[in-house]
N, C-alpha and C. Protein backbone atom coordinates (compact mmCIF):
# COMPACT_ATOMS: atom_id res chain seq x y z
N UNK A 1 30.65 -41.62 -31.11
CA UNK A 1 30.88 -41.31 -29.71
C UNK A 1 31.26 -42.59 -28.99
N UNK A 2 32.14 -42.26 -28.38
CA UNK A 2 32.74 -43.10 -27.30
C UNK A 2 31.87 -43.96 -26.06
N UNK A 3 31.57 -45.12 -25.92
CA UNK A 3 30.86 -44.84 -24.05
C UNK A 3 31.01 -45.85 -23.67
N UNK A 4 31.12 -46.35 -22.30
CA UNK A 4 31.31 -47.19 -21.77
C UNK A 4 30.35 -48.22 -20.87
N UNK A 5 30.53 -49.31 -20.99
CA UNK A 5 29.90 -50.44 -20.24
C UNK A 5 29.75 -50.15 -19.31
N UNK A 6 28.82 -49.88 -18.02
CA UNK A 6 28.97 -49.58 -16.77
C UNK A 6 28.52 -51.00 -15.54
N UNK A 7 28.37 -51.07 -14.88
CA UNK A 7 28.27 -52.50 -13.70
C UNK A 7 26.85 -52.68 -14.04
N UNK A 8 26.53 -53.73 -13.85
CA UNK A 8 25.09 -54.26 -14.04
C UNK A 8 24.86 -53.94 -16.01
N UNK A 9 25.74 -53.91 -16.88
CA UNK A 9 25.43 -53.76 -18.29
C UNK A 9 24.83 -52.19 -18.38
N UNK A 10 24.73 -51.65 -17.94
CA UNK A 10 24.45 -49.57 -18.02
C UNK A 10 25.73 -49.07 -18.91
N UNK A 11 24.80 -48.37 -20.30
CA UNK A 11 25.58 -47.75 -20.98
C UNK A 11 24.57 -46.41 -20.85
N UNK A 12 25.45 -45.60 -20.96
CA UNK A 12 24.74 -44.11 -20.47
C UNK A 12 24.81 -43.45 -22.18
N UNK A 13 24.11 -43.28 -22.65
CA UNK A 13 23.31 -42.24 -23.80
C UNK A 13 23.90 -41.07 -23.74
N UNK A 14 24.64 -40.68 -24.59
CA UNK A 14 25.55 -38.97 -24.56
C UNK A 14 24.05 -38.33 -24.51
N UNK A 15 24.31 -36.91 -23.91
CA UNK A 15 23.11 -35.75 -23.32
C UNK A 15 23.00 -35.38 -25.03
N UNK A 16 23.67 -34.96 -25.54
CA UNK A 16 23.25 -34.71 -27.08
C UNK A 16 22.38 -35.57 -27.68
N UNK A 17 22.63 -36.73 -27.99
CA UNK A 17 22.26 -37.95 -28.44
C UNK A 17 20.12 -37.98 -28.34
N UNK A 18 20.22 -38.14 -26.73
CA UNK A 18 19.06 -37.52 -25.98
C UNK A 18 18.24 -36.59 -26.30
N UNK A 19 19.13 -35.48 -26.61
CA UNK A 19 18.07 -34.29 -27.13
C UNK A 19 17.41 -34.49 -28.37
N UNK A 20 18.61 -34.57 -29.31
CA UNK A 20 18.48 -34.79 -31.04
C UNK A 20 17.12 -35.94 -30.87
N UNK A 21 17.39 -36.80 -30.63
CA UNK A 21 15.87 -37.55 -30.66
C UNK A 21 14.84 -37.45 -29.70
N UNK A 22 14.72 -36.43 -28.92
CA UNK A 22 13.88 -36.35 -27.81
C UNK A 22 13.07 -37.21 -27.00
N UNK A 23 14.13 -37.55 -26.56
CA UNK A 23 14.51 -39.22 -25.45
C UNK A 23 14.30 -38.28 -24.09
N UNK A 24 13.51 -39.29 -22.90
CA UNK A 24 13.41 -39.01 -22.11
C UNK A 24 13.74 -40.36 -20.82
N UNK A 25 13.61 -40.67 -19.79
CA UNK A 25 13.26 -40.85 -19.00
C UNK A 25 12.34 -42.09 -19.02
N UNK A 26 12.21 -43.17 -18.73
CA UNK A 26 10.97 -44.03 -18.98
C UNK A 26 10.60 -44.16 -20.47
N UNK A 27 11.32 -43.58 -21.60
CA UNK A 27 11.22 -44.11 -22.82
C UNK A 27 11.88 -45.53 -23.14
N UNK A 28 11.31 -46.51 -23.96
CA UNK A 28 11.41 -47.92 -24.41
C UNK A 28 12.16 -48.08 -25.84
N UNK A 29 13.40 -48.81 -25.82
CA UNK A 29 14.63 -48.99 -26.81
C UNK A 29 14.60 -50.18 -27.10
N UNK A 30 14.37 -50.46 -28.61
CA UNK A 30 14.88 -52.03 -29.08
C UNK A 30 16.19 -52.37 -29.01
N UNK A 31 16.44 -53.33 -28.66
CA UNK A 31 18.43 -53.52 -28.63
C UNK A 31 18.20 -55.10 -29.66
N UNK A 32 19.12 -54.68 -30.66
CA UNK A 32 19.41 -55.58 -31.57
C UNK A 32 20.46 -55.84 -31.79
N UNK A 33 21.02 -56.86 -32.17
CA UNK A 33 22.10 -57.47 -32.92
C UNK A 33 22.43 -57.71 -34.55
N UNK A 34 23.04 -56.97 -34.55
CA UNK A 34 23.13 -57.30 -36.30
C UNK A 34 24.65 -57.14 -36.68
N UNK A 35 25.15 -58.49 -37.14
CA UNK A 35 26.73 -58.73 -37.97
C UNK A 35 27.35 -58.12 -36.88
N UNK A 36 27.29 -58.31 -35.78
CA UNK A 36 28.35 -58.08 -34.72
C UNK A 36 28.32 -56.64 -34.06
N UNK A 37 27.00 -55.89 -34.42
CA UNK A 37 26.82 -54.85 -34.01
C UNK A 37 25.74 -54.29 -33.10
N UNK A 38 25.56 -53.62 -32.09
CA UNK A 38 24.51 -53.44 -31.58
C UNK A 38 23.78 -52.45 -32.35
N UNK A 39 21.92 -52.69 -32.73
CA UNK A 39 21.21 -51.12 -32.99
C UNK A 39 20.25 -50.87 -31.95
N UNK A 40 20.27 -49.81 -31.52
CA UNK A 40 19.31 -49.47 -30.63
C UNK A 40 18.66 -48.48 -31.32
N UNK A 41 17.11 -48.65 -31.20
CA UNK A 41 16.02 -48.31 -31.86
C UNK A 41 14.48 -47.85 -30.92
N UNK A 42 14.38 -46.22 -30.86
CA UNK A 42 13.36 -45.54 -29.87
C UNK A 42 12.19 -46.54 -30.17
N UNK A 43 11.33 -46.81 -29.59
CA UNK A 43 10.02 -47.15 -29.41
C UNK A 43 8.83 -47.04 -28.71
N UNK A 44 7.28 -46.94 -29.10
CA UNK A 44 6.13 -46.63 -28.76
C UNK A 44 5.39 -47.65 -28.42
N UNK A 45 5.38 -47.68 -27.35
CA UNK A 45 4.48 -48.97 -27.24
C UNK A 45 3.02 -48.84 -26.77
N UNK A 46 2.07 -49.52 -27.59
CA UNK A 46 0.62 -48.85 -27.57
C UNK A 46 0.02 -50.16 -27.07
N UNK A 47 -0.64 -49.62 -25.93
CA UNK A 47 -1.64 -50.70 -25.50
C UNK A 47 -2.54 -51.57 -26.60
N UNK A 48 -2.81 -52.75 -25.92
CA UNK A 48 -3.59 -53.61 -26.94
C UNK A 48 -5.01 -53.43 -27.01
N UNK A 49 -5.42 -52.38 -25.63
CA UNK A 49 -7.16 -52.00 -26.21
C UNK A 49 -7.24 -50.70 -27.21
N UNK A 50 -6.03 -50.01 -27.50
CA UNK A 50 -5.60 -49.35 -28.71
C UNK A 50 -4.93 -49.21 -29.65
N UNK A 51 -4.48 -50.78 -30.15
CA UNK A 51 -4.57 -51.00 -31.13
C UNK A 51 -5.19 -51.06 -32.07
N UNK A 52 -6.70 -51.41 -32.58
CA UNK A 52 -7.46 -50.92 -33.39
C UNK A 52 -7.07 -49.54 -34.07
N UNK A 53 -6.73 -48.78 -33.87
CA UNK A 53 -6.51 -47.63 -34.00
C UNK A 53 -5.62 -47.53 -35.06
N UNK A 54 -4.51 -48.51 -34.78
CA UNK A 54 -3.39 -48.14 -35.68
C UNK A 54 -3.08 -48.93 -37.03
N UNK A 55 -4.62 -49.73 -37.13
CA UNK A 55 -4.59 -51.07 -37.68
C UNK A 55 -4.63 -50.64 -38.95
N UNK A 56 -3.92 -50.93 -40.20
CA UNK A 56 -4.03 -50.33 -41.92
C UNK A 56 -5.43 -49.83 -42.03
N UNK A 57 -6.52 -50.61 -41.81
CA UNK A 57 -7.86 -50.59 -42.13
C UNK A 57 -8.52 -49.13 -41.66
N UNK A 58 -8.16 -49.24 -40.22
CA UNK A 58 -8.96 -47.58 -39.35
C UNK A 58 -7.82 -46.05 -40.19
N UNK A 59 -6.43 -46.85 -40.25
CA UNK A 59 -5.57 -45.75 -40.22
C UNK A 59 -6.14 -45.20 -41.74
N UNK A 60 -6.44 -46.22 -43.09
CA UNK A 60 -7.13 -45.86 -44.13
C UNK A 60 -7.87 -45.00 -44.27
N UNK A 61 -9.03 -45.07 -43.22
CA UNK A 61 -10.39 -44.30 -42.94
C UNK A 61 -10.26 -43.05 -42.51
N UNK A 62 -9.33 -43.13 -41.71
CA UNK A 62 -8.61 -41.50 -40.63
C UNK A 62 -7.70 -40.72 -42.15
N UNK A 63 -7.08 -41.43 -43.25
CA UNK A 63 -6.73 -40.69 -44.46
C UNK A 63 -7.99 -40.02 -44.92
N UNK A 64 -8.81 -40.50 -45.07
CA UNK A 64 -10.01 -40.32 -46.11
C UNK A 64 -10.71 -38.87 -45.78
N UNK A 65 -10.77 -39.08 -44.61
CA UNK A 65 -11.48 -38.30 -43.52
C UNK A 65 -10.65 -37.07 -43.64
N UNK A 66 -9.45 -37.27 -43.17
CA UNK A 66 -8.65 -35.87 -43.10
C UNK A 66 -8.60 -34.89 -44.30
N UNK A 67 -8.77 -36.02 -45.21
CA UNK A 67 -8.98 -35.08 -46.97
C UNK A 67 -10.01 -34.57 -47.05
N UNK A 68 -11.34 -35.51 -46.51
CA UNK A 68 -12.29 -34.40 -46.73
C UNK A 68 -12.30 -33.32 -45.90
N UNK A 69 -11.58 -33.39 -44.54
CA UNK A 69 -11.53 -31.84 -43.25
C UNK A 69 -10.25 -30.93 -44.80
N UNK A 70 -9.72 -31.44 -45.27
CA UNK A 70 -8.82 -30.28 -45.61
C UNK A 70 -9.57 -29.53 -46.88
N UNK A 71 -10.87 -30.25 -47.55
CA UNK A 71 -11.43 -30.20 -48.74
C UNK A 71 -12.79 -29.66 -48.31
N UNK A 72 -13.15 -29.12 -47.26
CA UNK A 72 -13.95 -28.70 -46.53
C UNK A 72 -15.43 -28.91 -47.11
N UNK A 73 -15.09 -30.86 -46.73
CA UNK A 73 -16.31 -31.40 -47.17
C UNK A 73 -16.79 -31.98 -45.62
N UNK A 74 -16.93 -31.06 -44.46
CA UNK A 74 -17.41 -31.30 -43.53
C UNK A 74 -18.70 -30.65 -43.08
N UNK A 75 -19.64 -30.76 -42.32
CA UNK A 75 -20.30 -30.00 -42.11
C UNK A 75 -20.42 -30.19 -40.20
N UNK A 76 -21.05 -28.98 -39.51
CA UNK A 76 -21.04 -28.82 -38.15
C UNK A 76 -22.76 -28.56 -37.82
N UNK A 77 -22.87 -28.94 -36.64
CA UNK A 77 -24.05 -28.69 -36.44
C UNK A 77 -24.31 -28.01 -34.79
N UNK A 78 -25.08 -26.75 -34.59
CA UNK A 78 -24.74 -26.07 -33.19
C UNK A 78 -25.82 -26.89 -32.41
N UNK A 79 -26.39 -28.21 -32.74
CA UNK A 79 -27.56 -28.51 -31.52
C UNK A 79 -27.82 -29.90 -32.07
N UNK A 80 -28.83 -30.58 -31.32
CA UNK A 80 -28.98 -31.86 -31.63
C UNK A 80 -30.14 -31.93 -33.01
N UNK A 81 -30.89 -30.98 -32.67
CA UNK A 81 -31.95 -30.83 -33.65
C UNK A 81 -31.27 -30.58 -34.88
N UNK A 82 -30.50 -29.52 -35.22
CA UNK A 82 -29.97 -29.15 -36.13
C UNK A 82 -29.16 -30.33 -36.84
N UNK A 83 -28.40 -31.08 -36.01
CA UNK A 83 -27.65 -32.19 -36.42
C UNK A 83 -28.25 -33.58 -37.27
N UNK A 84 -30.07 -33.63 -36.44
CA UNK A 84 -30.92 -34.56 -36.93
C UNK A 84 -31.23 -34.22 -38.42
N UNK A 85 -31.35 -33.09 -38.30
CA UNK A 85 -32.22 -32.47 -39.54
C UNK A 85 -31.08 -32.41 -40.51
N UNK A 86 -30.08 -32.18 -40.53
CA UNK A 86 -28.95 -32.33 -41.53
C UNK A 86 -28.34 -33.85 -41.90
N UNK A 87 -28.77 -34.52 -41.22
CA UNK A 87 -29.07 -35.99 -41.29
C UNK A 87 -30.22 -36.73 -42.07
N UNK A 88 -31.35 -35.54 -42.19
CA UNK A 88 -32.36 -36.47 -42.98
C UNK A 88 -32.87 -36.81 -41.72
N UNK A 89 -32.98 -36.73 -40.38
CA UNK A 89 -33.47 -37.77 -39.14
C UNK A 89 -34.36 -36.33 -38.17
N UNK A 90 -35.37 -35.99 -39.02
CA UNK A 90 -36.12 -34.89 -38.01
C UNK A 90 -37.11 -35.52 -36.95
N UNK A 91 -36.55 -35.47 -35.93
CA UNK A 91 -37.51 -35.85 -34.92
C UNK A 91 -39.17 -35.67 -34.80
């Protein structure tokens, strides 16, 4: 697709383009240079008091976890008592 430079450096994003990756409004784009080419690349940018979150180590743990929810090695508890006592921790 074709597009043009606009005043102040504004290149406008074809409306297709937009959809296909579900680009909005206040979404954040890497602009790179490579061998004479521009790439522009969607991005998420996650605060730094939630980062932890995304760190190999937690994201490991959140695998582990999800296998046992799909392996229905979870258990639920309807009260606090109930929860102690399935704990080994009877008040």
């Amino acid at each position: 697709m074709l597009v043009e430079i606009q005043q102040k450096s504004q290149v406008t994003i074809p409306k297709e383009l937009l959809k296909k990756l579900k680009l909005k409004p206040g979404d954040k784009l890497q602009v790179e240079e490579k061998d004479g080419r521009l790439i522009i690349t969607p991005v998420a940018i996650i605060p730094r008091d939630q980062m932890w979150f995304y760190s190999k180590e937690w994201q490991t743990e959140e695998m582990k976890v999800e296998q046992q929810v799909r392996e229905g090695r979870v258990k639920t508890a309807k009260s606090k008592e109930e929860l102690l006592k399935g704990l080994g921790l009877n008040e």
